[in-house]
N, C-alpha and C. Protein backbone atom coordinates (compact mmCIF):
# COMPACT_ATOMS: atom_id res chain seq x y z
N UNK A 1 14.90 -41.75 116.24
CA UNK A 1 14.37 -40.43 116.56
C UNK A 1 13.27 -40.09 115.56
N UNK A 2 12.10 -39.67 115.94
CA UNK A 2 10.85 -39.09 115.34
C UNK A 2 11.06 -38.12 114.31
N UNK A 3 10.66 -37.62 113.70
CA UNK A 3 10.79 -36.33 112.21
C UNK A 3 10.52 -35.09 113.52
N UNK A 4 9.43 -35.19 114.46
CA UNK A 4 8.80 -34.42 115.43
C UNK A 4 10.17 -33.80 116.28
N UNK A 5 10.89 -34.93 117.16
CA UNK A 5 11.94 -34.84 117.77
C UNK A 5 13.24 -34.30 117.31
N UNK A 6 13.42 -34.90 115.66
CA UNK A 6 14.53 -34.09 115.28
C UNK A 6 14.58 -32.84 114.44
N UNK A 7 13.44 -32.38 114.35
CA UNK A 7 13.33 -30.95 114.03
C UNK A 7 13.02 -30.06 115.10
N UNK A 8 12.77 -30.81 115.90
CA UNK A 8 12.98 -29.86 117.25
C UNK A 8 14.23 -30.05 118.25
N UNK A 9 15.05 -30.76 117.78
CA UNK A 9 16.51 -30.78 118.10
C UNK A 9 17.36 -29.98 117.15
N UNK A 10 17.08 -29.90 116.06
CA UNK A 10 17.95 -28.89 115.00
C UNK A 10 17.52 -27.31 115.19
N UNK A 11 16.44 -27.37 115.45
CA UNK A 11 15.87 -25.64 116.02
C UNK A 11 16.35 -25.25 116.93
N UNK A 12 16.83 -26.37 117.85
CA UNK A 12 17.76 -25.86 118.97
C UNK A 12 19.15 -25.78 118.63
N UNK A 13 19.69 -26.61 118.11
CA UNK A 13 20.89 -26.41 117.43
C UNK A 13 21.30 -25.24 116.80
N UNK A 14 20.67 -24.66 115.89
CA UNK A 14 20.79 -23.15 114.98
C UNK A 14 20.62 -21.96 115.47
N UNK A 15 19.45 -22.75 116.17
CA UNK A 15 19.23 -21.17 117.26
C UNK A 15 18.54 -20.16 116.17
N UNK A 16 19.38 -18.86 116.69
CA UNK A 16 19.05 -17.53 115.80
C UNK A 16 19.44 -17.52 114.37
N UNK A 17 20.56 -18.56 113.91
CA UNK A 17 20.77 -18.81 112.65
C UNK A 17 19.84 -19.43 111.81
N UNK A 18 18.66 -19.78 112.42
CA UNK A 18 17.27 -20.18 111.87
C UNK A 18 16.18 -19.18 111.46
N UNK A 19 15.98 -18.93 110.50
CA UNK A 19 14.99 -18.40 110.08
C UNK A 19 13.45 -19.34 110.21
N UNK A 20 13.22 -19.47 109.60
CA UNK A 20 12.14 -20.57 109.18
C UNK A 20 12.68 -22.35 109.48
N UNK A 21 11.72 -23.12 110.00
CA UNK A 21 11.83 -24.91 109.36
C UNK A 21 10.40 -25.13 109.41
N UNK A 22 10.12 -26.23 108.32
CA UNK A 22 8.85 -26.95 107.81
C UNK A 22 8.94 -27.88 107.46
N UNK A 23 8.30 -28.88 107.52
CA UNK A 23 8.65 -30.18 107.14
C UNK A 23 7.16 -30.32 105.24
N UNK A 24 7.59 -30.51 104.83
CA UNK A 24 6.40 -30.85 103.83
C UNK A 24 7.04 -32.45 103.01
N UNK A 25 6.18 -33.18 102.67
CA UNK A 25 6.77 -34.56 102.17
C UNK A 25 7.67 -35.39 102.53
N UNK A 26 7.49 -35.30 103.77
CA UNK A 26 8.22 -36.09 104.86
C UNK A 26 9.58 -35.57 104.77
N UNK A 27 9.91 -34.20 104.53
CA UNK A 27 11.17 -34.13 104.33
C UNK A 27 11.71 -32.47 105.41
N UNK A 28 12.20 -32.19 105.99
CA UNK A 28 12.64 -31.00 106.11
C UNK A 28 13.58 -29.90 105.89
N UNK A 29 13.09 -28.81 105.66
CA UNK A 29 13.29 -27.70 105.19
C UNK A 29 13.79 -26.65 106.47
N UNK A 30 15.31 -26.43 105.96
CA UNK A 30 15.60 -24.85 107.08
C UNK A 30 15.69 -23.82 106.83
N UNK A 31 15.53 -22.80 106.54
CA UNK A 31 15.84 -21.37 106.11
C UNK A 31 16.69 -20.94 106.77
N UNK A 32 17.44 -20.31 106.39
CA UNK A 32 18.70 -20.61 107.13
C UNK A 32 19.17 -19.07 106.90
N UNK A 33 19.77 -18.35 108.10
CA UNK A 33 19.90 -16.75 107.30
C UNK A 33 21.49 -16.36 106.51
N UNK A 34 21.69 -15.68 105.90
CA UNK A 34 22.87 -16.15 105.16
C UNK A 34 24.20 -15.37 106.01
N UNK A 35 23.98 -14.76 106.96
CA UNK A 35 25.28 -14.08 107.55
C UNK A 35 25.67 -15.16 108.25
N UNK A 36 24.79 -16.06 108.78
CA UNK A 36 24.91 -17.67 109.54
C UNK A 36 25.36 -18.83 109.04
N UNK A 37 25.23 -18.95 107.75
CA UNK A 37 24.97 -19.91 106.53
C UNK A 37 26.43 -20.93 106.80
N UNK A 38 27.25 -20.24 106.58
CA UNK A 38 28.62 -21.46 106.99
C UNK A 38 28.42 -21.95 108.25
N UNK A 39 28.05 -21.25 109.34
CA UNK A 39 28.35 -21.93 111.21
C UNK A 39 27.30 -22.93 110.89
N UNK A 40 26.28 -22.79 110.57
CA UNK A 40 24.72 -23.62 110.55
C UNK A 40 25.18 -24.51 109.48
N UNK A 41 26.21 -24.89 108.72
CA UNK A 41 26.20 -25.65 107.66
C UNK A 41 27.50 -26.50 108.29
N UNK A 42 28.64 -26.16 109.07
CA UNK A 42 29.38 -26.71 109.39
C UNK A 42 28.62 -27.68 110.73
N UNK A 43 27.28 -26.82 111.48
CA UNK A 43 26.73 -27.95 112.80
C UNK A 43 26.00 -28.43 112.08
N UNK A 44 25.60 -28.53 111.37
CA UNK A 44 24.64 -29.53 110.53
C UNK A 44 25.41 -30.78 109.90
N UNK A 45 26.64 -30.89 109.56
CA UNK A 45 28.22 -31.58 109.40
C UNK A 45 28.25 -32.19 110.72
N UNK A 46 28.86 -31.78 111.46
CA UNK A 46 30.06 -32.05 112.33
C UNK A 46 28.89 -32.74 113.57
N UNK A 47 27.72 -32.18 113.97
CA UNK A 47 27.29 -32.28 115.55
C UNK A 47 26.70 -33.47 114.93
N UNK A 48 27.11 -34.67 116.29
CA UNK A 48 27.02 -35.78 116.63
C UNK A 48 24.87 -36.50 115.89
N UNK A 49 24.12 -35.87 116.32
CA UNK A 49 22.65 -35.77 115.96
C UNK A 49 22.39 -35.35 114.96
N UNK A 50 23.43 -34.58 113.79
CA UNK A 50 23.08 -34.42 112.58
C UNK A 50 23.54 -35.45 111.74
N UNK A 51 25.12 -35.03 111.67
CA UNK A 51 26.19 -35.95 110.72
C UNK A 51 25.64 -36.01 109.57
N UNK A 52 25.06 -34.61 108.68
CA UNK A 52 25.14 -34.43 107.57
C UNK A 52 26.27 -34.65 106.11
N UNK A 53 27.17 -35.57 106.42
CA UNK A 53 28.36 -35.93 105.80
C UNK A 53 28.49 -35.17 104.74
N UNK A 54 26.97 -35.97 103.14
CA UNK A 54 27.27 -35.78 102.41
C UNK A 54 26.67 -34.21 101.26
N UNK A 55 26.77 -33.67 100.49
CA UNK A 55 25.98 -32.63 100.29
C UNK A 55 25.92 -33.31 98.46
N UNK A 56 24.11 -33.47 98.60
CA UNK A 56 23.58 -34.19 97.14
C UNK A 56 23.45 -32.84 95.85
N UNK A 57 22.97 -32.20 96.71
CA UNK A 57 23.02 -31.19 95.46
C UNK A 57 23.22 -29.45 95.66
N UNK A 58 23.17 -28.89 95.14
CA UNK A 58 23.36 -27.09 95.54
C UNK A 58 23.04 -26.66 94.21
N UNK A 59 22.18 -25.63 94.01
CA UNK A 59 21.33 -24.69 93.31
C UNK A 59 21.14 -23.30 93.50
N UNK A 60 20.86 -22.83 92.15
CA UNK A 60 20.43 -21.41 92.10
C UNK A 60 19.07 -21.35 92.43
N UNK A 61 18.29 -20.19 92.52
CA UNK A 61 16.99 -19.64 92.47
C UNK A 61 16.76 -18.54 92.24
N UNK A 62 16.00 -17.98 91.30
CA UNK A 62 15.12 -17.11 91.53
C UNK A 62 13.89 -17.08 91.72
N UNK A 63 13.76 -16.18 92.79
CA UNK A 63 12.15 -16.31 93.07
C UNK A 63 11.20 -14.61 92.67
N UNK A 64 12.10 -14.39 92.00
CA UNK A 64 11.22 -12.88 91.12
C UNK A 64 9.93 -13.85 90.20
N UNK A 65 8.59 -13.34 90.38
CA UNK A 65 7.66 -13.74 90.13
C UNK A 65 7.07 -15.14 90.41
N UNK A 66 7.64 -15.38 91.38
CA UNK A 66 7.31 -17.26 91.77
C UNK A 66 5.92 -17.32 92.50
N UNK A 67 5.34 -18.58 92.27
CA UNK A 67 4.49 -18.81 92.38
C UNK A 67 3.62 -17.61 91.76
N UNK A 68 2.34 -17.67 92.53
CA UNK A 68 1.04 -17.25 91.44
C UNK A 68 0.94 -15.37 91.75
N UNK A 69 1.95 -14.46 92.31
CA UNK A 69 2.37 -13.59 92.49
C UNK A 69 3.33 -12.97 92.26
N UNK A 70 4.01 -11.96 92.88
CA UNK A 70 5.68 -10.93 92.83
C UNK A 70 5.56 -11.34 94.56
N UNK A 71 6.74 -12.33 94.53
CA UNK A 71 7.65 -13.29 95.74
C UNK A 71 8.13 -11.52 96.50
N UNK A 72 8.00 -11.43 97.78
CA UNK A 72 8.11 -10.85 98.96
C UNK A 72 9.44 -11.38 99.33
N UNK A 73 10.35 -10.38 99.28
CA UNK A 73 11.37 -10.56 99.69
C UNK A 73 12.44 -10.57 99.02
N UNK A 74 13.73 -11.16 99.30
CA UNK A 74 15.39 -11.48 98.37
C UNK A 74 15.07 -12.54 97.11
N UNK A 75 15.44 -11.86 96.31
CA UNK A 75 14.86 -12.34 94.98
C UNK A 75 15.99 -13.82 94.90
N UNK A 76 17.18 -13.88 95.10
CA UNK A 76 18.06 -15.02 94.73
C UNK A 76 18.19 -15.90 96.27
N UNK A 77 18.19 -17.06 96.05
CA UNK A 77 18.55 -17.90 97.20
C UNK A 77 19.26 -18.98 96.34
N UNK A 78 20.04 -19.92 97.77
CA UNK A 78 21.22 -21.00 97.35
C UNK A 78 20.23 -21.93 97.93
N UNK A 79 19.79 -23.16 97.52
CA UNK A 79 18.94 -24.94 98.04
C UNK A 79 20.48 -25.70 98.19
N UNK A 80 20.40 -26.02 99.43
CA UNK A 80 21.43 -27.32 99.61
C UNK A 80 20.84 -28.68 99.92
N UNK A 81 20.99 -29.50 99.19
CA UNK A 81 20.30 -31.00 100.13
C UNK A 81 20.94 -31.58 100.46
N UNK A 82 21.13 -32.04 101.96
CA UNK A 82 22.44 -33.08 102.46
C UNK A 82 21.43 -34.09 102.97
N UNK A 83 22.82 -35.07 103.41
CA UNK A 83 22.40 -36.45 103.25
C UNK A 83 23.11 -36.74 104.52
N UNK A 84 22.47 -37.42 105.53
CA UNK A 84 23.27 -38.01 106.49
C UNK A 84 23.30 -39.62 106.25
N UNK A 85 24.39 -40.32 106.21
CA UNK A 85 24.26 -41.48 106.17
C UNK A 85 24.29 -42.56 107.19
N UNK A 86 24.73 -41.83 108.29
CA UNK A 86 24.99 -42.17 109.80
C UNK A 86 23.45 -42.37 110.05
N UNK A 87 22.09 -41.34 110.30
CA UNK A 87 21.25 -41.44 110.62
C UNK A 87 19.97 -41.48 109.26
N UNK A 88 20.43 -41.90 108.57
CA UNK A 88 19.26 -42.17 107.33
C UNK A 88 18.24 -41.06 107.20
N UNK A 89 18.93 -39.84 107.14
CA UNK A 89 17.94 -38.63 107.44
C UNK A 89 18.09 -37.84 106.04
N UNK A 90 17.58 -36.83 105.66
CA UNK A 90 17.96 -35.78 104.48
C UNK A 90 17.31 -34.62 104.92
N UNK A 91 17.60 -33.64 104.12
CA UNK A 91 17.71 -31.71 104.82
C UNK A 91 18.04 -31.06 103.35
N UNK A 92 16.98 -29.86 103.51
CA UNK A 92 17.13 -29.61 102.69
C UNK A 92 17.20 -27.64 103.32
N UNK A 93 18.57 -27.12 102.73
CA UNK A 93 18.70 -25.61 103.19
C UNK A 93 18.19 -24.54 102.14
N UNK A 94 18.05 -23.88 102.46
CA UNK A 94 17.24 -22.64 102.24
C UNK A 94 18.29 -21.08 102.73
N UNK A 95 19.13 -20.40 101.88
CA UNK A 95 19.69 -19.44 102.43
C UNK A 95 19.28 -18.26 101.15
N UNK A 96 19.02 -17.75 101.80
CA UNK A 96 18.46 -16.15 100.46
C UNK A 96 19.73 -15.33 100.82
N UNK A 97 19.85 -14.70 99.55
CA UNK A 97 21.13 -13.27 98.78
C UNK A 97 20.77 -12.42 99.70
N UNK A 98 21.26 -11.67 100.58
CA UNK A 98 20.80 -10.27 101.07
C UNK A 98 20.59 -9.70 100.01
N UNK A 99 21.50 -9.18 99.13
CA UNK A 99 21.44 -8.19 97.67
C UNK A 99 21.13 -8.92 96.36
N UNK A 100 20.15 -7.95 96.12
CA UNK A 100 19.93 -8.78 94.45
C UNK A 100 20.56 -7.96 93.16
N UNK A 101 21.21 -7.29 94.39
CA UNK A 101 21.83 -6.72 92.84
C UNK A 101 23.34 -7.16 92.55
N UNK A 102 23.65 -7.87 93.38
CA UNK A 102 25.12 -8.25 93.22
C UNK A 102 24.86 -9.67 94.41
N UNK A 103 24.37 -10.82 94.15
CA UNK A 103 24.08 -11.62 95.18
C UNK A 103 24.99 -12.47 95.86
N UNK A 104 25.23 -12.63 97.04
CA UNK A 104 26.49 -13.32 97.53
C UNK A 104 26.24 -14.26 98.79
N UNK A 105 26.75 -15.70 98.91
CA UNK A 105 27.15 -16.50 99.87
C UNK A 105 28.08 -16.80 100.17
N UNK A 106 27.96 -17.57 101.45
CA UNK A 106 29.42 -18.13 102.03
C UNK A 106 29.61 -19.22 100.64
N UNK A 107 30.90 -20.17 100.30
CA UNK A 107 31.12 -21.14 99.61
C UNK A 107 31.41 -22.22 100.44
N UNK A 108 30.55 -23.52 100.05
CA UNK A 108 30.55 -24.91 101.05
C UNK A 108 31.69 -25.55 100.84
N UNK A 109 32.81 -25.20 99.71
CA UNK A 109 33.93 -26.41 99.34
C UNK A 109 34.68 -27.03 100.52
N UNK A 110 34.76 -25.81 101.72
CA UNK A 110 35.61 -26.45 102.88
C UNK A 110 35.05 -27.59 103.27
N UNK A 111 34.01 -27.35 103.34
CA UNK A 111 32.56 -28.53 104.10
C UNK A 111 32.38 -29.48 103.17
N UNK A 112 32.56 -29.11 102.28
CA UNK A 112 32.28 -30.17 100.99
C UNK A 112 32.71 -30.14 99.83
N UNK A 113 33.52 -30.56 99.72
CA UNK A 113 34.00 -30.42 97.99
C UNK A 113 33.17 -30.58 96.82
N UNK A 114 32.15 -31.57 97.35
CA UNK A 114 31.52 -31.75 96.03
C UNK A 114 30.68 -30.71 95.63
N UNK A 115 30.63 -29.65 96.44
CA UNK A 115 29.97 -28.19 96.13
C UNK A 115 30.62 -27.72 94.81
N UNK A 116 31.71 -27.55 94.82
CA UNK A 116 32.71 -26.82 93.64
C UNK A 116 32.00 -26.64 92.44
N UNK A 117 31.40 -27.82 91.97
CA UNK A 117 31.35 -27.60 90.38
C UNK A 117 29.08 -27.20 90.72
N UNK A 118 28.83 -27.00 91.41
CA UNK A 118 27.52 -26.68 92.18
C UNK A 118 27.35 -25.38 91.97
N UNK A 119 28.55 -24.83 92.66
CA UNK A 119 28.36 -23.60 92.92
C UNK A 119 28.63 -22.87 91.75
N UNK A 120 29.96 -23.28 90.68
CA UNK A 120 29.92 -22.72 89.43
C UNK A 120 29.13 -22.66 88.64
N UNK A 121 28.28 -23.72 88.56
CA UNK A 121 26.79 -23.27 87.75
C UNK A 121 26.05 -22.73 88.68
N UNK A 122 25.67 -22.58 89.80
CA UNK A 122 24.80 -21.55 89.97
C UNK A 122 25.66 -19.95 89.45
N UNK A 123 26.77 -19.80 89.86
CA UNK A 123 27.55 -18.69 89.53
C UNK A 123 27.36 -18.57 88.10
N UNK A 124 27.30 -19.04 87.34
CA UNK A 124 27.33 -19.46 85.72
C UNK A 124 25.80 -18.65 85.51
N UNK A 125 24.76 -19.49 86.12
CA UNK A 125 23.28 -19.67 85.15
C UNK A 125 22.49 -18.56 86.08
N UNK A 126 22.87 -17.96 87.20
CA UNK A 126 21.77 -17.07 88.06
C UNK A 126 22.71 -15.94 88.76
N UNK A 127 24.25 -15.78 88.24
CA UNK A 127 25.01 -14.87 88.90
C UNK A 127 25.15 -14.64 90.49
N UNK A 128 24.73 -15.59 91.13
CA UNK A 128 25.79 -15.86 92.62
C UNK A 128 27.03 -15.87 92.73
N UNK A 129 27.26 -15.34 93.86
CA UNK A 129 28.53 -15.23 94.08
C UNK A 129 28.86 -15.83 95.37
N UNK A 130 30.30 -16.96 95.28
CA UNK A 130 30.05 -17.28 96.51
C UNK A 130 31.47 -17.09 96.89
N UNK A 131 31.51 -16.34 98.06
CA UNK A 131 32.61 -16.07 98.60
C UNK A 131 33.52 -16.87 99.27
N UNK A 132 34.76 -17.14 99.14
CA UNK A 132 35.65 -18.29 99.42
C UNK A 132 35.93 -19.28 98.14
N UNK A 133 35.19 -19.07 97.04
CA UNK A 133 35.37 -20.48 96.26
C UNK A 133 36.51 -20.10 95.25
N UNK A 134 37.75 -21.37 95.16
CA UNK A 134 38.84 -21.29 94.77
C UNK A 134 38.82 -20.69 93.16
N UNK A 135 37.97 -21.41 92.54
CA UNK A 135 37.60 -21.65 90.86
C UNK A 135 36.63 -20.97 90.34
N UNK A 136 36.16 -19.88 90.95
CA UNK A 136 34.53 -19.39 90.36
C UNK A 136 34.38 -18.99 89.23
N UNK A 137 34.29 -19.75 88.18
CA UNK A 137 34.13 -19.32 86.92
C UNK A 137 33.19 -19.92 86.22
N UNK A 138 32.75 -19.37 84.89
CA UNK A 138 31.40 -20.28 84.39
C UNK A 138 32.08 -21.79 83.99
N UNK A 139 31.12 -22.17 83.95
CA UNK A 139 31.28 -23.69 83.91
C UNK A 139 30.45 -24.29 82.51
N UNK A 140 29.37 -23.52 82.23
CA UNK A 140 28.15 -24.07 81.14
C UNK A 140 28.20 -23.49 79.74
N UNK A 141 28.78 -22.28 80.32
CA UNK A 141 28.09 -21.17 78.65
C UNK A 141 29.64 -20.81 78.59
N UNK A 142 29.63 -20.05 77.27
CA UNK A 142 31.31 -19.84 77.12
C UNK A 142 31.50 -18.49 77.48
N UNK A 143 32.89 -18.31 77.45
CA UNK A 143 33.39 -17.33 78.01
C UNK A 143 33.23 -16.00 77.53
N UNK A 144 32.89 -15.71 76.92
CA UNK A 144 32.38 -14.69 76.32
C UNK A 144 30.74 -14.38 76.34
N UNK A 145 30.11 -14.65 77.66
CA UNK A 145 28.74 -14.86 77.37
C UNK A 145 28.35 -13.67 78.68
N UNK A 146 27.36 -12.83 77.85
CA UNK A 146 26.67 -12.07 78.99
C UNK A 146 25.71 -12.11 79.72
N UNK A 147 25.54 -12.29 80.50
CA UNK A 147 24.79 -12.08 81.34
C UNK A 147 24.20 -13.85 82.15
N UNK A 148 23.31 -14.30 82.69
CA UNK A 148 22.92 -15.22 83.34
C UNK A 148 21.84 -15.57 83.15
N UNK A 149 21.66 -17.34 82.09
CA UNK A 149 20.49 -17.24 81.28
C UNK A 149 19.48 -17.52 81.84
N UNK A 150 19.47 -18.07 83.52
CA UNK A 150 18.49 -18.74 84.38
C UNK A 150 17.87 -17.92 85.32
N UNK A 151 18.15 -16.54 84.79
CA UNK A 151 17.43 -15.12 85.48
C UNK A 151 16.51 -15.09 85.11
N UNK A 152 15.13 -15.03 85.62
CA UNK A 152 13.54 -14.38 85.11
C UNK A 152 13.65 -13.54 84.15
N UNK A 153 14.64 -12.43 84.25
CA UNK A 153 14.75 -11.21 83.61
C UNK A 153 15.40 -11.45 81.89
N UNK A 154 16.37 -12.37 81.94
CA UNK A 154 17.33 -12.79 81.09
C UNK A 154 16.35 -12.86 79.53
N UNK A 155 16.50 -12.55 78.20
CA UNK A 155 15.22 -13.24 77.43
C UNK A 155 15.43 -14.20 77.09
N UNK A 156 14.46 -14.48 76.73
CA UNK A 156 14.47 -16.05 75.99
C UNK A 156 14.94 -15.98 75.09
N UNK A 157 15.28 -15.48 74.03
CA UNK A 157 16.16 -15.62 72.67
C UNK A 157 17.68 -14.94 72.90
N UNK A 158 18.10 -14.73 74.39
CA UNK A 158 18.93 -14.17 74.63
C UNK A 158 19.64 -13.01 74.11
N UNK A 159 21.23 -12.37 74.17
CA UNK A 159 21.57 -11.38 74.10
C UNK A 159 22.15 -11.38 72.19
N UNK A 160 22.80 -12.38 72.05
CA UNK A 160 23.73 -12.59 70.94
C UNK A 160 23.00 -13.95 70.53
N UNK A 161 23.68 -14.21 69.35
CA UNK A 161 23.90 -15.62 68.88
C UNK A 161 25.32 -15.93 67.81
N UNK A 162 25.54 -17.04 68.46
CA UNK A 162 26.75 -17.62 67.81
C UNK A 162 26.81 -18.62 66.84
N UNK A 163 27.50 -17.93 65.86
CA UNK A 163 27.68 -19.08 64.31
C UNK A 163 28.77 -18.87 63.90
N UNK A 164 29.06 -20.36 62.73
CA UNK A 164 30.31 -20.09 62.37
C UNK A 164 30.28 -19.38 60.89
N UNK A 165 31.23 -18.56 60.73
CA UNK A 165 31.15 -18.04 59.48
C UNK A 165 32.49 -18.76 58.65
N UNK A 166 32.06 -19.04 57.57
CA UNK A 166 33.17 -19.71 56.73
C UNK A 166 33.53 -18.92 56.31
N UNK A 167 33.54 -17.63 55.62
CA UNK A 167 34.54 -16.78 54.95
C UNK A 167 35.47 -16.26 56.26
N UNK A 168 35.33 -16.40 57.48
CA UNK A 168 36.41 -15.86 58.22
C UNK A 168 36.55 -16.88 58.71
N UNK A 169 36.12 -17.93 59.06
CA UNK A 169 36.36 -19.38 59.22
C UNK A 169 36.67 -19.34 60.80
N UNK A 170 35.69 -18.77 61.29
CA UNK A 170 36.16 -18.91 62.72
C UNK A 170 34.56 -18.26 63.47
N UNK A 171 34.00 -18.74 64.36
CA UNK A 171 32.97 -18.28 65.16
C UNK A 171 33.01 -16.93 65.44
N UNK A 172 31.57 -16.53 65.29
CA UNK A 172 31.67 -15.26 65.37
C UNK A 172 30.52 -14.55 66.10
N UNK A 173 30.17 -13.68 66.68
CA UNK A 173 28.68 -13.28 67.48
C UNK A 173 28.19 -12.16 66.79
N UNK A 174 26.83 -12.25 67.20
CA UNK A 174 26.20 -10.93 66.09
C UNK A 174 24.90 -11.35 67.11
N UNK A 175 24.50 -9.64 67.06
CA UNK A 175 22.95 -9.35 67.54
C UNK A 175 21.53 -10.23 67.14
N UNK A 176 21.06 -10.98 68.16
CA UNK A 176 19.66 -11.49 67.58
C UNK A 176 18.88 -11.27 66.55
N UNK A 177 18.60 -11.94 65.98
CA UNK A 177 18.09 -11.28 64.69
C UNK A 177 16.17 -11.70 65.03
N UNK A 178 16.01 -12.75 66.36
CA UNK A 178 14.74 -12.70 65.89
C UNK A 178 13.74 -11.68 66.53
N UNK A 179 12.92 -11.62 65.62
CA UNK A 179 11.57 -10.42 66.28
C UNK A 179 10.30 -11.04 66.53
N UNK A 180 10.25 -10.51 67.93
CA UNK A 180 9.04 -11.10 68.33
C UNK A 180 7.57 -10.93 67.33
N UNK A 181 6.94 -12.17 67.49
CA UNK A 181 5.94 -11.81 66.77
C UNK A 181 4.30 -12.50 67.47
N UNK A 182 3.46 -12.43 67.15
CA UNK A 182 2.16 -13.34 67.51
C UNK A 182 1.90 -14.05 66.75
N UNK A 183 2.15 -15.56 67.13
CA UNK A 183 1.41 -16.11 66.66
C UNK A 183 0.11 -16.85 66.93
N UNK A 184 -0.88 -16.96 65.73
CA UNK A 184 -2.31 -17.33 66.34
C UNK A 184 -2.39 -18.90 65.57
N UNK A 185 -2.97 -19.55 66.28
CA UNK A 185 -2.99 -21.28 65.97
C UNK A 185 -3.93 -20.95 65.02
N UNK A 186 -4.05 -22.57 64.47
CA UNK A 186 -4.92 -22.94 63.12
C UNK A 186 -6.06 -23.11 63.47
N UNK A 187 -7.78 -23.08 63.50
CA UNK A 187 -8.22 -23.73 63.49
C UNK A 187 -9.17 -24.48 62.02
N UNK A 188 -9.02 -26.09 62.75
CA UNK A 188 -9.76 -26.33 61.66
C UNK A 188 -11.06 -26.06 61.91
N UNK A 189 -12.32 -26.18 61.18
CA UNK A 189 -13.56 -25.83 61.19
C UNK A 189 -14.16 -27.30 60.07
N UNK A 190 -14.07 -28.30 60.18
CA UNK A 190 -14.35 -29.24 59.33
C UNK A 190 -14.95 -30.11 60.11
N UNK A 191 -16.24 -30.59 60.20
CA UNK A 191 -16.93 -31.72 61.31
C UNK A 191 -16.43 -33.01 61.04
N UNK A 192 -15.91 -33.56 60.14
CA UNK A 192 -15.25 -34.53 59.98
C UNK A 192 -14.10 -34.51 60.18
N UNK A 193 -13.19 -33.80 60.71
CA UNK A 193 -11.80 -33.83 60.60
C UNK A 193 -11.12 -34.63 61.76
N UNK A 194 -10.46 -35.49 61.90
CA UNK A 194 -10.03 -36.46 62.70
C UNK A 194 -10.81 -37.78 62.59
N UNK A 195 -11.90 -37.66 62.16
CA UNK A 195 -12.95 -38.69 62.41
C UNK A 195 -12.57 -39.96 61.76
N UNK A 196 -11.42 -40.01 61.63
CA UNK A 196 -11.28 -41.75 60.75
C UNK A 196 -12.24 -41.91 59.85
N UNK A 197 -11.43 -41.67 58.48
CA UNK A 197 -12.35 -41.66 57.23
C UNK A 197 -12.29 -43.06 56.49
């Protein structure tokens, strides 16, 4: 079957659970809407012309400030890439958060187990939430950690920092201590400088 033919067999398949498909780098892309996201992920599995078996990877996103603008639209989305091994094909999903202020999906573990530890780091590093998943807990940063460091918003020197203190001999957290500052590079001004002396 053609790339032509089977993206126009999966558009029929999803139907209204399709937002968007594009193919770019020989590969295709579904957008997929998220109240749909499990039915469209279980026929993308199960129907005979997909046989999406395996699921390679699952991810966070934010798309607050992406690309060379302020991104139009649901700031968090879930990327799934499956793998059919039946038809030597790959797919890559596309489902956006309705809410960005509390963001939430279906959870793939029924469909796929190997989602589990997927979905906890996205839950971990961009605060998704995926509804149904047995274990949702962070997985990366420790338990005592606020907030989600793979947010646009999040800073870069983060909230706390953790050290050990030897007079209490046990780890301890305390407020950032660094302050932003400017820095301006060196220049040299020497016509010989580099020139192999």
């Amino acid at each position: 079957m053609t790339m032509e033919a089977f993206v126009s067999s999966v558009e029929k398949l999803l139907g209204h659970a399709l937002v968007q498909s594009f193919v770019r780098l020989g590969e295709l892309t579904l957008v997929i809407r998220s109240q749909a996201y499990a039915d469209a992920m279980r026929t993308l599995r199960d129907d005979p012309e997909c046989r999406f078996e395996q699921l390679i990877d699952l991810c966070g996103m934010d798309y607050r400030d992406y690309g060379d603008g302020v991104w139009e639209g649901a700031r968090f989305a879930v990327v799934v890439h499956l793998l059919s091994l039946t038809h030597n094909r790959r797919v890559r999903v596309r489902v956006f958060c309705p809410d960005d202020d509390l963001p939430v999906v279906a959870s793939m573990i029924d469909l796929w187990p190997a989602a589990n530890w997927f979905e906890r780091e996205a839950f971990d590093l961009y605060g998704i939430v995926f509804e149904g998943h047995p274990d949702l807990r962070r997985i990366l940063t420790d338990y005592g950690f606020i907030g989600h460091p793979f947010r646009k918003d999040f800073p870069l020197s983060g909230h706390v920092e953790m050290r050990y203190d030897p007079v209490q001999q046990r780890v301890i957290y305390q407020p950032v201590s660094i302050e932003p500052r400017e820095v301006t590079p060196r220049i040299v001004r020497d016509e010989s400088y580099g020139a192999g002396r």
